[in-house]
N, C-alpha and C. Protein backbone atom coordinates (compact mmCIF):
# COMPACT_ATOMS: atom_id res chain seq x y z
N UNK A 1 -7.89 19.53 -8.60
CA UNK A 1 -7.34 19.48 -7.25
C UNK A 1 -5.98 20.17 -7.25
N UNK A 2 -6.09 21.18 -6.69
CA UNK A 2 -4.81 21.88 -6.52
C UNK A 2 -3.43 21.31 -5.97
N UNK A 3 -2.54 21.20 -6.10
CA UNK A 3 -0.86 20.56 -5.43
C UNK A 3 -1.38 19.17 -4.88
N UNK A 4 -2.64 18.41 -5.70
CA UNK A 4 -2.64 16.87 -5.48
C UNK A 4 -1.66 15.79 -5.72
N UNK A 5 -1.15 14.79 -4.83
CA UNK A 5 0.44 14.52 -4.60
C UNK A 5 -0.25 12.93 -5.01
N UNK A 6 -0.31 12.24 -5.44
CA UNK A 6 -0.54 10.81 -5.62
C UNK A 6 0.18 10.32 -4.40
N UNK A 7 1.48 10.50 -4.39
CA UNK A 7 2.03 9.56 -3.26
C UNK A 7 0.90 10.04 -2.31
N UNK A 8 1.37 11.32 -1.64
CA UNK A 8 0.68 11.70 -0.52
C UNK A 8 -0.84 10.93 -0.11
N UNK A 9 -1.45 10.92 -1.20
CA UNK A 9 -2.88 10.07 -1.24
C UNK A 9 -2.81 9.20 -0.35
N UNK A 10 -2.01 8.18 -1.33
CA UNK A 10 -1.69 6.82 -0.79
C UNK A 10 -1.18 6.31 0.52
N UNK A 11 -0.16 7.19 1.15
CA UNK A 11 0.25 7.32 2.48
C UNK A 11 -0.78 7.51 3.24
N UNK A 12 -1.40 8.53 2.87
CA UNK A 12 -2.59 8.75 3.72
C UNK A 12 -3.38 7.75 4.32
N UNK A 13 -3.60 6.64 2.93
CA UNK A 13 -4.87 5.63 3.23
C UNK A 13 -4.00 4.45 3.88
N UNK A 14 -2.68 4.50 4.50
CA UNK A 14 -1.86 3.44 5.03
C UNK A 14 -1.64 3.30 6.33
N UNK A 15 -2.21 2.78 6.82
CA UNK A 15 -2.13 2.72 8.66
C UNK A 15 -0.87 1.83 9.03
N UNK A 16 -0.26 2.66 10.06
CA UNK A 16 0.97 1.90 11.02
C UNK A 16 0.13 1.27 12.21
N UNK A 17 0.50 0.22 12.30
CA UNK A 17 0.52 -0.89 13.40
C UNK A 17 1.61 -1.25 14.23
N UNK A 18 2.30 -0.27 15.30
CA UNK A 18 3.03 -0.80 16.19
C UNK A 18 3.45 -1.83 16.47
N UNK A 19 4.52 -2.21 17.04
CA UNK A 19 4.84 -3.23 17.68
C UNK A 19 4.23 -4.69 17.14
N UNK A 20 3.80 -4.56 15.78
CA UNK A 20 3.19 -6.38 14.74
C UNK A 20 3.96 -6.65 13.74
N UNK A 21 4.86 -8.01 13.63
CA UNK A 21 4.25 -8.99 14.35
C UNK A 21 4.96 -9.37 15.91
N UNK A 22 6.24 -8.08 15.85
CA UNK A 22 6.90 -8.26 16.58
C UNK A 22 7.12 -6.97 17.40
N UNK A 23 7.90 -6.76 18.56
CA UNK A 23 7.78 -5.52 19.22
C UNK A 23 9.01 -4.96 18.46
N UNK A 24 9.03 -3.65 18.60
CA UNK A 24 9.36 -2.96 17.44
C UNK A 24 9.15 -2.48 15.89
N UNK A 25 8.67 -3.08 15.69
CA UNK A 25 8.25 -3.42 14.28
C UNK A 25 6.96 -2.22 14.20
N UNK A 26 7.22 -1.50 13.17
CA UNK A 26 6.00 -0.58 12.74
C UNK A 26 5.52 -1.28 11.06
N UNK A 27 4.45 -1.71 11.52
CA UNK A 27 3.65 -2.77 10.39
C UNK A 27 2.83 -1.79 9.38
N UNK A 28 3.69 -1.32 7.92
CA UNK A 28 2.65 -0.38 7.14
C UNK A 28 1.37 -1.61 6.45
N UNK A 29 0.39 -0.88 7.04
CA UNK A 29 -0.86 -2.16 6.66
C UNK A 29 -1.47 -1.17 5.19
N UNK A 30 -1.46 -2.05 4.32
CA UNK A 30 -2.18 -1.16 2.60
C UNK A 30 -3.48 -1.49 2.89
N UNK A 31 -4.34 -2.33 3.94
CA UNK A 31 -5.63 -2.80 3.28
C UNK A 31 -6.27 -1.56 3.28
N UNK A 32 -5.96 -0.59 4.47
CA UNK A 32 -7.01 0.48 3.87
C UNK A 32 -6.73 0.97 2.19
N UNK A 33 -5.89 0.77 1.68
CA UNK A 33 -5.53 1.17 0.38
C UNK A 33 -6.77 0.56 -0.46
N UNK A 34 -6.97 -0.69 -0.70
CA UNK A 34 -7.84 -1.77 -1.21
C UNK A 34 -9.30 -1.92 -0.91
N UNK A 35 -9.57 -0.82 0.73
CA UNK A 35 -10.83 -1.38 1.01
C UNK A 35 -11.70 -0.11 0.43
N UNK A 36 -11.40 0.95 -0.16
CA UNK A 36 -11.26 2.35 -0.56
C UNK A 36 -11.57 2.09 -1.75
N UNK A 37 -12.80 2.04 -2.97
CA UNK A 37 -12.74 1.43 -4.24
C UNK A 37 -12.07 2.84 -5.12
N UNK A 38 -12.72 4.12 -4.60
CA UNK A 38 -11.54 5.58 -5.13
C UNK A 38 -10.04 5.26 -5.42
N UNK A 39 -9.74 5.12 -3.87
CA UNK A 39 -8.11 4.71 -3.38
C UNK A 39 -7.72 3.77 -4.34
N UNK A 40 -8.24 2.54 -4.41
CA UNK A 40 -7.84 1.38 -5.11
C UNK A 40 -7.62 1.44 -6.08
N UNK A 41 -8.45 2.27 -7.25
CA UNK A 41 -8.45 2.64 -8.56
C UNK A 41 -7.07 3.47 -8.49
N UNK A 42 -6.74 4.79 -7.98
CA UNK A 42 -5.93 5.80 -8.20
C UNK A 42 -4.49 4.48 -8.09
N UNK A 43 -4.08 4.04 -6.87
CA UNK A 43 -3.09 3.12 -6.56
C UNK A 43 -3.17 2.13 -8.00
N UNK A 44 -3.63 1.27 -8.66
CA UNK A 44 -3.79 0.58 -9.60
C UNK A 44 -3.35 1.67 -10.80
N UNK A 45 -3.97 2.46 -11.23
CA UNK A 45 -3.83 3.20 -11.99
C UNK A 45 -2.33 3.55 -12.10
N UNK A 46 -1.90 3.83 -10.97
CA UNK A 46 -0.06 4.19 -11.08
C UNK A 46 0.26 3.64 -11.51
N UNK A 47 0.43 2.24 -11.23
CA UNK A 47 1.11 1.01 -12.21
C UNK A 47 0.89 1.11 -13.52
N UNK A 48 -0.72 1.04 -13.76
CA UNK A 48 -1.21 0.62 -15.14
C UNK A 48 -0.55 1.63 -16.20
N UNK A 49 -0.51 2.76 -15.96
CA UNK A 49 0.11 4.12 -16.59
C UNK A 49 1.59 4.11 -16.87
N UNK A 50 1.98 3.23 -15.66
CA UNK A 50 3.45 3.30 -15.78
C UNK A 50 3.80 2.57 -16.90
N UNK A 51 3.30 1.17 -17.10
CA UNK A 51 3.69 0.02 -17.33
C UNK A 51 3.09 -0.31 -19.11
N UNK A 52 2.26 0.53 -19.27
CA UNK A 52 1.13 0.24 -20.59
C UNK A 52 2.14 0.80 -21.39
N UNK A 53 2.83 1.57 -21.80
CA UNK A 53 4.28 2.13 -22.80
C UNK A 53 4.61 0.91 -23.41
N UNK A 54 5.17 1.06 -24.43
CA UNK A 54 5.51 -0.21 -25.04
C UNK A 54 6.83 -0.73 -24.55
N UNK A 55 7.97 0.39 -24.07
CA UNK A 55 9.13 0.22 -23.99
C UNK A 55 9.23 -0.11 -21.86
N UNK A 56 8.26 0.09 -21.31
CA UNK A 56 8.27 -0.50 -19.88
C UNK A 56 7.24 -1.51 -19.91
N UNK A 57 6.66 -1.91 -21.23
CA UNK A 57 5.32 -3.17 -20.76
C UNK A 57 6.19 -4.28 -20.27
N UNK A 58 5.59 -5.01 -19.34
CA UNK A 58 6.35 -6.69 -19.99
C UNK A 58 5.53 -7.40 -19.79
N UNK A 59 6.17 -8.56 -20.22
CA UNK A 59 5.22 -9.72 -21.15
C UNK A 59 4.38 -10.87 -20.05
N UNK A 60 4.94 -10.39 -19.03
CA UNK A 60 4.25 -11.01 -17.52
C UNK A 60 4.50 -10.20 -16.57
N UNK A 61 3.68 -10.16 -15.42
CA UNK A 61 3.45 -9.47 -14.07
C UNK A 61 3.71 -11.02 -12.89
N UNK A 62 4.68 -11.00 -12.16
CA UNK A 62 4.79 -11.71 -10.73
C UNK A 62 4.52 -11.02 -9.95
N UNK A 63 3.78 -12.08 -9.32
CA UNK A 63 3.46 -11.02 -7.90
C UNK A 63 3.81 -11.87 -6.64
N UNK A 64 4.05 -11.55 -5.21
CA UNK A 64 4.59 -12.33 -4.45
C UNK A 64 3.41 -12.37 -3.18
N UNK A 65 3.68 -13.74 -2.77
CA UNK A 65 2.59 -14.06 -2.30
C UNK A 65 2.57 -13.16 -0.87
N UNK A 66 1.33 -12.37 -0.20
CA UNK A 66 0.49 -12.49 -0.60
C UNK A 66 -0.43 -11.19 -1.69
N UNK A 67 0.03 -10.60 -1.07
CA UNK A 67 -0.28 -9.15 -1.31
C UNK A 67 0.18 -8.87 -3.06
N UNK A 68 0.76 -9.17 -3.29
CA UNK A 68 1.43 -9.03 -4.46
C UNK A 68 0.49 -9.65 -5.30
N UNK A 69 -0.05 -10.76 -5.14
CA UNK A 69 -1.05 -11.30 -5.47
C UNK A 69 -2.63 -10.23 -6.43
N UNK A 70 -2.98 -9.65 -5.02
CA UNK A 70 -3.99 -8.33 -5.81
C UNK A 70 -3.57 -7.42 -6.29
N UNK A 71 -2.28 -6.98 -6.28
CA UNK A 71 -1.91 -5.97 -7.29
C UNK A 71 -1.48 -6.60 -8.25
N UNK A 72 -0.61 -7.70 -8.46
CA UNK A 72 0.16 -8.11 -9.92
C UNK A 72 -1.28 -8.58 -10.64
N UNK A 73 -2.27 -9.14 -10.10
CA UNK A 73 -3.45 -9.92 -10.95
C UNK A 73 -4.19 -8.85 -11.22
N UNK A 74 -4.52 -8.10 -10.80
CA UNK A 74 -5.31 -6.87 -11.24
C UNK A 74 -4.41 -5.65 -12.77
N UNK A 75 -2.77 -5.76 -12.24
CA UNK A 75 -2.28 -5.00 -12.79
C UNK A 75 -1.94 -5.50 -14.68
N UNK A 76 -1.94 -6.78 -14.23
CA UNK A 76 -1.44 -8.15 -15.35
C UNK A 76 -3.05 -7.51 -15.86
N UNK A 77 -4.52 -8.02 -15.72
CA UNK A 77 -5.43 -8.03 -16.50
C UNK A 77 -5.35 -6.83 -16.97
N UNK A 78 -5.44 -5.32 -16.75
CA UNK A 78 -5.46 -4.46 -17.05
C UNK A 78 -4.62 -3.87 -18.31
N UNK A 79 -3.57 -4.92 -18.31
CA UNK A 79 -2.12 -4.62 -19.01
C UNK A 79 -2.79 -5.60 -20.28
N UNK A 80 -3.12 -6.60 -19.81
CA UNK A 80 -3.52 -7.70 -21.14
C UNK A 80 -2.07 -8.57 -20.95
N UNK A 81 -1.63 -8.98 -19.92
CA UNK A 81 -0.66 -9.59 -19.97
C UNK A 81 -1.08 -10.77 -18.74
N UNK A 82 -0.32 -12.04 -19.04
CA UNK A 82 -0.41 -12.90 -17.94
C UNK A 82 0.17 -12.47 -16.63
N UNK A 83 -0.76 -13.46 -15.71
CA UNK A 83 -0.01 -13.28 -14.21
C UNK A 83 0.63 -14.58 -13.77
N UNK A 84 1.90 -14.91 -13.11
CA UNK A 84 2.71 -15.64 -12.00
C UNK A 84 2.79 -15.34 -10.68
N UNK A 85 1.98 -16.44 -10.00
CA UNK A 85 1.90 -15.88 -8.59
C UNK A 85 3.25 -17.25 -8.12
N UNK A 86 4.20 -16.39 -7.26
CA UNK A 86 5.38 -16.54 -6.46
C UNK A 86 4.67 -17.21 -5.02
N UNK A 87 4.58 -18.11 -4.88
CA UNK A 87 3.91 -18.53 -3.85
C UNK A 87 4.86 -19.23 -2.61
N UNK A 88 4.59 -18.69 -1.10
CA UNK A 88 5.35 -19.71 0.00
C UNK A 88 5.41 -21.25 -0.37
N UNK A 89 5.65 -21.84 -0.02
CA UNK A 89 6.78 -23.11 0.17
C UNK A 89 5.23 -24.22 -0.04
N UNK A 90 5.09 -25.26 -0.51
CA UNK A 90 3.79 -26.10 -0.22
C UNK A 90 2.88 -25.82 -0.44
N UNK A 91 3.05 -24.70 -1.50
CA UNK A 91 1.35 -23.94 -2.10
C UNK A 91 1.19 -24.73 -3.57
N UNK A 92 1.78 -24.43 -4.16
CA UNK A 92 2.02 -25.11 -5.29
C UNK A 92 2.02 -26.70 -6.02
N UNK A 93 1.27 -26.92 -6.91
CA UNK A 93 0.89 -28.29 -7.26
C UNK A 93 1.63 -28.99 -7.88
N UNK A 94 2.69 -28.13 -9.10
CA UNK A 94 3.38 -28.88 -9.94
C UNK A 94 4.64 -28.66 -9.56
N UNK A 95 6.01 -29.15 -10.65
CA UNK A 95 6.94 -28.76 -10.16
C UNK A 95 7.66 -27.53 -10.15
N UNK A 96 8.31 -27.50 -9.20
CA UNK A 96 8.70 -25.80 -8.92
C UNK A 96 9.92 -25.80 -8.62
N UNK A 97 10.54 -25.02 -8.74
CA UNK A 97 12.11 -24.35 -7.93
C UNK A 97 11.91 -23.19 -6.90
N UNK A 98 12.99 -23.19 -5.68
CA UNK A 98 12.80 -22.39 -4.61
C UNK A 98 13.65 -21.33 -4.24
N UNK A 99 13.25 -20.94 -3.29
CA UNK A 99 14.59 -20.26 -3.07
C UNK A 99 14.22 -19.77 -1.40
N UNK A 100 15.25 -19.74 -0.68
CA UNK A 100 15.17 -19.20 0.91
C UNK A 100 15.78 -18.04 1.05
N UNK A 101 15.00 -17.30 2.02
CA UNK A 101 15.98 -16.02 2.31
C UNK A 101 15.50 -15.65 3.44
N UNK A 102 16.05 -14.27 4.19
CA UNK A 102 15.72 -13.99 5.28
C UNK A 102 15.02 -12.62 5.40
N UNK A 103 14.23 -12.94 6.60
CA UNK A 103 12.65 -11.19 6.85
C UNK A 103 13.62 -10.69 7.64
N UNK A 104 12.84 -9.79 8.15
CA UNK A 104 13.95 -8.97 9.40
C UNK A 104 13.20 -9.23 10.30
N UNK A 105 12.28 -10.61 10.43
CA UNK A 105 11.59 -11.32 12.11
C UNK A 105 11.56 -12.35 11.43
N UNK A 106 12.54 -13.45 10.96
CA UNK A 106 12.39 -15.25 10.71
C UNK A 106 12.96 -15.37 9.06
N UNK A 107 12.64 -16.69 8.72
CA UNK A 107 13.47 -16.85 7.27
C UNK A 107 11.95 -17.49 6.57
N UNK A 108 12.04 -17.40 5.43
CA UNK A 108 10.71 -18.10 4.37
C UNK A 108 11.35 -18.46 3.59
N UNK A 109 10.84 -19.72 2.94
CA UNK A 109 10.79 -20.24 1.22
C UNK A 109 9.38 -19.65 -0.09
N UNK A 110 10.07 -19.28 -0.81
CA UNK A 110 8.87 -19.07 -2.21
C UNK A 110 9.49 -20.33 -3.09
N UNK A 111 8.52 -20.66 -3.41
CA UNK A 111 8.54 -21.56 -4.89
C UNK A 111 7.77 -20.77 -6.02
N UNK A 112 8.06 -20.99 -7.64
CA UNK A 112 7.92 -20.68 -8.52
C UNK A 112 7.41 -21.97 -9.67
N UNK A 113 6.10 -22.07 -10.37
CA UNK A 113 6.28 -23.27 -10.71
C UNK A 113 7.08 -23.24 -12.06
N UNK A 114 8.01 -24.03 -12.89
CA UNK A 114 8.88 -24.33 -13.45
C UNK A 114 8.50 -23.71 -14.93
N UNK A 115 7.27 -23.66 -15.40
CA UNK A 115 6.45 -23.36 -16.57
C UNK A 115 6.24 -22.26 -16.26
N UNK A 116 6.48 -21.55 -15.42
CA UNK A 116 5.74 -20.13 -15.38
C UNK A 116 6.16 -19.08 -16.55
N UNK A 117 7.40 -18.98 -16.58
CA UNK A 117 7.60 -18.08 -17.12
C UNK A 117 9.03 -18.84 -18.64
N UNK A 118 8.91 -17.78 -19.75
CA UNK A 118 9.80 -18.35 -20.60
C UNK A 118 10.98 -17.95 -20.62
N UNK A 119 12.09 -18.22 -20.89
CA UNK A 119 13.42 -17.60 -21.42
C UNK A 119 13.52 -16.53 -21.91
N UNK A 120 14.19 -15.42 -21.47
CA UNK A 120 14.09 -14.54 -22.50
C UNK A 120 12.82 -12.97 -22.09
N UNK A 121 11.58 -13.82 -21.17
CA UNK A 121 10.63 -13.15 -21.15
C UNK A 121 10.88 -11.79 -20.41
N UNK A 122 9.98 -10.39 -20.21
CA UNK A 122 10.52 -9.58 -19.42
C UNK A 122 9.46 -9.59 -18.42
N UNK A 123 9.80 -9.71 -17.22
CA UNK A 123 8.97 -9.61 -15.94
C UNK A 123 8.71 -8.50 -15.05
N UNK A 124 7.67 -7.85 -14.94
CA UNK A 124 7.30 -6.76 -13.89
C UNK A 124 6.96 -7.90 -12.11
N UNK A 125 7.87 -7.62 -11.69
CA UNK A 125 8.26 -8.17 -10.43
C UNK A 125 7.53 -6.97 -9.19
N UNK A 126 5.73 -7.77 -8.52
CA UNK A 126 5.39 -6.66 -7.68
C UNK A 126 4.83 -7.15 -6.61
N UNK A 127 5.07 -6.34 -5.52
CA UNK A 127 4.74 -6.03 -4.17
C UNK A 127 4.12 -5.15 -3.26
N UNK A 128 3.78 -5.55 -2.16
CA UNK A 128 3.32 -4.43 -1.39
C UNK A 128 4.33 -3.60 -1.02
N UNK A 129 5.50 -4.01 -0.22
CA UNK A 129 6.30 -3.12 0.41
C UNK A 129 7.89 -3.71 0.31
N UNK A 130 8.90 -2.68 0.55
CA UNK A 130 10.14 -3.72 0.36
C UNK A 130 10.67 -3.15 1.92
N UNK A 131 11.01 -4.41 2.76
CA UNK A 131 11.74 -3.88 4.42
C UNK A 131 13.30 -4.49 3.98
N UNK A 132 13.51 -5.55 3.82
CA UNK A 132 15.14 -6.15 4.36
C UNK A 132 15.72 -6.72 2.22
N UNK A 133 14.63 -6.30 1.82
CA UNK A 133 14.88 -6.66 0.39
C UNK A 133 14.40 -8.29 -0.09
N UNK A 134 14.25 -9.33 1.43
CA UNK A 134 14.52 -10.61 0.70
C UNK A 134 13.62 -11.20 -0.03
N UNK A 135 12.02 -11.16 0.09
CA UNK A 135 11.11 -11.57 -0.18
C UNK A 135 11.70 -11.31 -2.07
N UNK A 136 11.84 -9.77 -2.28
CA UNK A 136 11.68 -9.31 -3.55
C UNK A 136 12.81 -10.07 -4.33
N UNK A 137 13.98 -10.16 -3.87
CA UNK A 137 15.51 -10.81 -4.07
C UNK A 137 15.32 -12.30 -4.76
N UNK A 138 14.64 -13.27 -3.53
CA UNK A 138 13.88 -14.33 -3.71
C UNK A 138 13.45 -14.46 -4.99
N UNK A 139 12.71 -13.69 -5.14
CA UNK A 139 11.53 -13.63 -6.67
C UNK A 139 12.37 -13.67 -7.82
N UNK A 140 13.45 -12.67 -7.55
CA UNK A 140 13.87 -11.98 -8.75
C UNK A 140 14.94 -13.30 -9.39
N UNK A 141 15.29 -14.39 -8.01
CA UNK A 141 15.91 -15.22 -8.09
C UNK A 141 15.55 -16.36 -9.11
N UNK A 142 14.74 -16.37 -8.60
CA UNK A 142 13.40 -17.62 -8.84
C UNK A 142 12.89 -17.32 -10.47
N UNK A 143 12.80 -16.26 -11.03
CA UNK A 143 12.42 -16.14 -12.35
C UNK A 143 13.91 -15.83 -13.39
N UNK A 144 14.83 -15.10 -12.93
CA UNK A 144 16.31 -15.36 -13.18
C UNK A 144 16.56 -17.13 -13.40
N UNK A 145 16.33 -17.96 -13.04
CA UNK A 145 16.57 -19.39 -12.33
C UNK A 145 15.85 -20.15 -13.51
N UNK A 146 15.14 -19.34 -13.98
CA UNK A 146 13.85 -19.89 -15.15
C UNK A 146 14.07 -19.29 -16.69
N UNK A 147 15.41 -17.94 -16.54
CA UNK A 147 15.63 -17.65 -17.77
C UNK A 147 15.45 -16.09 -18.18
N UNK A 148 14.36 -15.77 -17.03
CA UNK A 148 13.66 -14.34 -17.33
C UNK A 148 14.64 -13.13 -17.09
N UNK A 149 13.62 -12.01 -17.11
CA UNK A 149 14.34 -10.70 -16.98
C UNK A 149 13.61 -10.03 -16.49
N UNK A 150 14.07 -9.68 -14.96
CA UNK A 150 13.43 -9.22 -14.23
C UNK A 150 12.90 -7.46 -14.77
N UNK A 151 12.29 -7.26 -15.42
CA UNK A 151 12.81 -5.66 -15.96
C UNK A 151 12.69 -4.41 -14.71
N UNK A 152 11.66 -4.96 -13.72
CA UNK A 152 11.74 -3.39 -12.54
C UNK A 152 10.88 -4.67 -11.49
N UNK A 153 11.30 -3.87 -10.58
CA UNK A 153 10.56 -4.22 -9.18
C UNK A 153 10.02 -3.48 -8.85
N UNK A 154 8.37 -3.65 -8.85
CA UNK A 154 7.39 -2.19 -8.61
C UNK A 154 6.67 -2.79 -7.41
N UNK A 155 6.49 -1.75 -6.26
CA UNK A 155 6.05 -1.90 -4.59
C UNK A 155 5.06 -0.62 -4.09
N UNK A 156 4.17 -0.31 -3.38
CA UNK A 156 3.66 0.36 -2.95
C UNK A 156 4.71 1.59 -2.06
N UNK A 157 5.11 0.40 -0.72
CA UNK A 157 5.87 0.87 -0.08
C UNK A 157 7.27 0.57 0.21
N UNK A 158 8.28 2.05 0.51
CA UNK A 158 9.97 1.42 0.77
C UNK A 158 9.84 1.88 2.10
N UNK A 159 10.38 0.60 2.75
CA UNK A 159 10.99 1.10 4.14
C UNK A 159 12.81 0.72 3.89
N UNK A 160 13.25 2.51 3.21
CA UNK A 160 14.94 2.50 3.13
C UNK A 160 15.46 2.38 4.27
N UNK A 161 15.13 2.68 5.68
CA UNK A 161 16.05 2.37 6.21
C UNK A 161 16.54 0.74 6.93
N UNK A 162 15.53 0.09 5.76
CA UNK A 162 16.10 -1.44 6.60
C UNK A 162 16.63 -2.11 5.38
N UNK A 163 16.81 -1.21 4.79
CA UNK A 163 18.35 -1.62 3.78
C UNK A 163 18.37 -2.57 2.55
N UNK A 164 17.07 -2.79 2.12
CA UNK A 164 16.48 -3.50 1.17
C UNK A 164 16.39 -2.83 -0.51
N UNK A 165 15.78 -1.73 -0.80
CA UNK A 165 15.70 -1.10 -1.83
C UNK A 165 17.14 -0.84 -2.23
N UNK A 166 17.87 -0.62 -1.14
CA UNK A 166 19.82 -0.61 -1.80
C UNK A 166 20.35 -1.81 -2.23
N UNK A 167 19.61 -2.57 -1.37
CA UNK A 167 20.24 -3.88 -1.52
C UNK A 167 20.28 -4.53 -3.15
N UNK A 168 19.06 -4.44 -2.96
CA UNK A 168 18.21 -5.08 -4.39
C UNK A 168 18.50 -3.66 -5.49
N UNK A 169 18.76 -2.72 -5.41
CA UNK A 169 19.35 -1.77 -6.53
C UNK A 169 21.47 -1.89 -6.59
N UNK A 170 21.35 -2.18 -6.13
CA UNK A 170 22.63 -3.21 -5.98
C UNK A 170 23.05 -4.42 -7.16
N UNK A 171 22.32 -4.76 -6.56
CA UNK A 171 22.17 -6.54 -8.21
C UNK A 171 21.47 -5.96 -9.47
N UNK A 172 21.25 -4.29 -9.96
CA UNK A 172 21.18 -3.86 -10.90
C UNK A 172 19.38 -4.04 -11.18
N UNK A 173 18.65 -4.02 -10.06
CA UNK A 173 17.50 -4.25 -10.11
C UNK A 173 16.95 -3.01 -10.16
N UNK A 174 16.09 -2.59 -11.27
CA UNK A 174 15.08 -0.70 -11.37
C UNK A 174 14.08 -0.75 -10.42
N UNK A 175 13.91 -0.22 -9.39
CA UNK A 175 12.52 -0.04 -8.88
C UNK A 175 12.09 1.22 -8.66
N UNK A 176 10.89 0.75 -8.97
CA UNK A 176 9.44 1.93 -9.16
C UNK A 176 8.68 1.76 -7.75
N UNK A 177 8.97 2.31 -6.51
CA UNK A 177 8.27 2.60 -5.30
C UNK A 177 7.48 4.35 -5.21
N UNK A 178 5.91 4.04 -4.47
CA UNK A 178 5.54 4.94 -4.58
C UNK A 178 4.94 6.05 -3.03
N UNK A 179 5.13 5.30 -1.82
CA UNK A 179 5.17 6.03 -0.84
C UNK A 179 6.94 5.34 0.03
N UNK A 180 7.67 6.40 0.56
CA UNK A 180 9.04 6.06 1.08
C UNK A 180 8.66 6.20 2.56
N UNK A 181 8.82 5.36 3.57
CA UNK A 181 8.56 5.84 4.63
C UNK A 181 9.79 5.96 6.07
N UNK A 182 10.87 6.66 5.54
CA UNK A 182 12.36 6.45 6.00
C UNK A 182 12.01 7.83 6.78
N UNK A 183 12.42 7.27 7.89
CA UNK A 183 12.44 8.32 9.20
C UNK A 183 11.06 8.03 10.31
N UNK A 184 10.10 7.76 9.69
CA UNK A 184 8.98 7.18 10.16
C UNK A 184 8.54 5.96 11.08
């Protein structure tokens, strides 16, 4: 395939949703990414390539609920490494630590359960998209809180202009984003 762009791919298979959940709001939806078994593979594959090196593996994959969920568990088996799913507030059975922060439409809690992760460990911290930074911040909190090391924050999509990917590269956090959709 001649001047084939991976990002470009991926953008492609990503539909905007106007005005959801709120007016204004342009909603990048990935499921076409996932419902695409081609698409799904190539998107998976970025990670897996990235991350399989010995010197960027780490020793667990978080993923944040929800979405984060099918990429960190897919990306974790592939890797041969465990998964931690970062789950909203009351999901969780055992004990956990939290943390609150704010969307750019309302505020959420994630909990983390307490065993998840060890001291010391290095964590691939992943998502669908980063808008206001907090969801990802949250996480990075929450396994920081437990001992870990966050080593990169890896996302499908950045929306830079709502000030999140600075934010969170700010507190010395690496991220690996693979479609930018600033101006859009």
């Amino acid at each position: 395939m001649p001047n084939f762009s991976v990002n470009h791919y991926l953008r492609d298979h990503i539909r905007t949703v106007p005005d959801w959940p709120a007016p204004g709001v342009q909603f990048r939806d990935i499921t076409p990414l996932l419902q695409d078994a081609k698409v799904f593979r190539v998107l998976i594959d970025v990670f897996v390539h990235r991350y399989m090196d010995a010197e960027r593996r780490p020793d667990v994959v978080a993923g944040l609920d929800a979405r984060g969920f099918i990429l960190g568990a897919v990306v974790a088996y592939e890797l041969g490494v465990g998964f931690v799913p970062i789950r909203k507030k009351g999901k969780l059975p055992f004990t956990t630590v939290e943390e609150t922060y704010e969307l750019e439409y309302g505020s959420a809690t994630v909990e983390l359960h307490t065993d998840a992760v060890k001291p010391g460990q290095r964590v691939l911290l992943i998502d669908d998209l980063i808008a206001t930074g907090g969801t990802m911040m949250a996480g990075k909190k929450l396994l920081e809180k437990l001992g870990a090391e966050v080593m990169e924050g890896a996302v499908i999509v950045d929306l830079p202009e709502l000030g999140g990917s600075d934010k969170l590269r700010a507190t010395g956090l690496s991220l690996f984003t693979l479609v930018d959709f600033a101006g859009h």
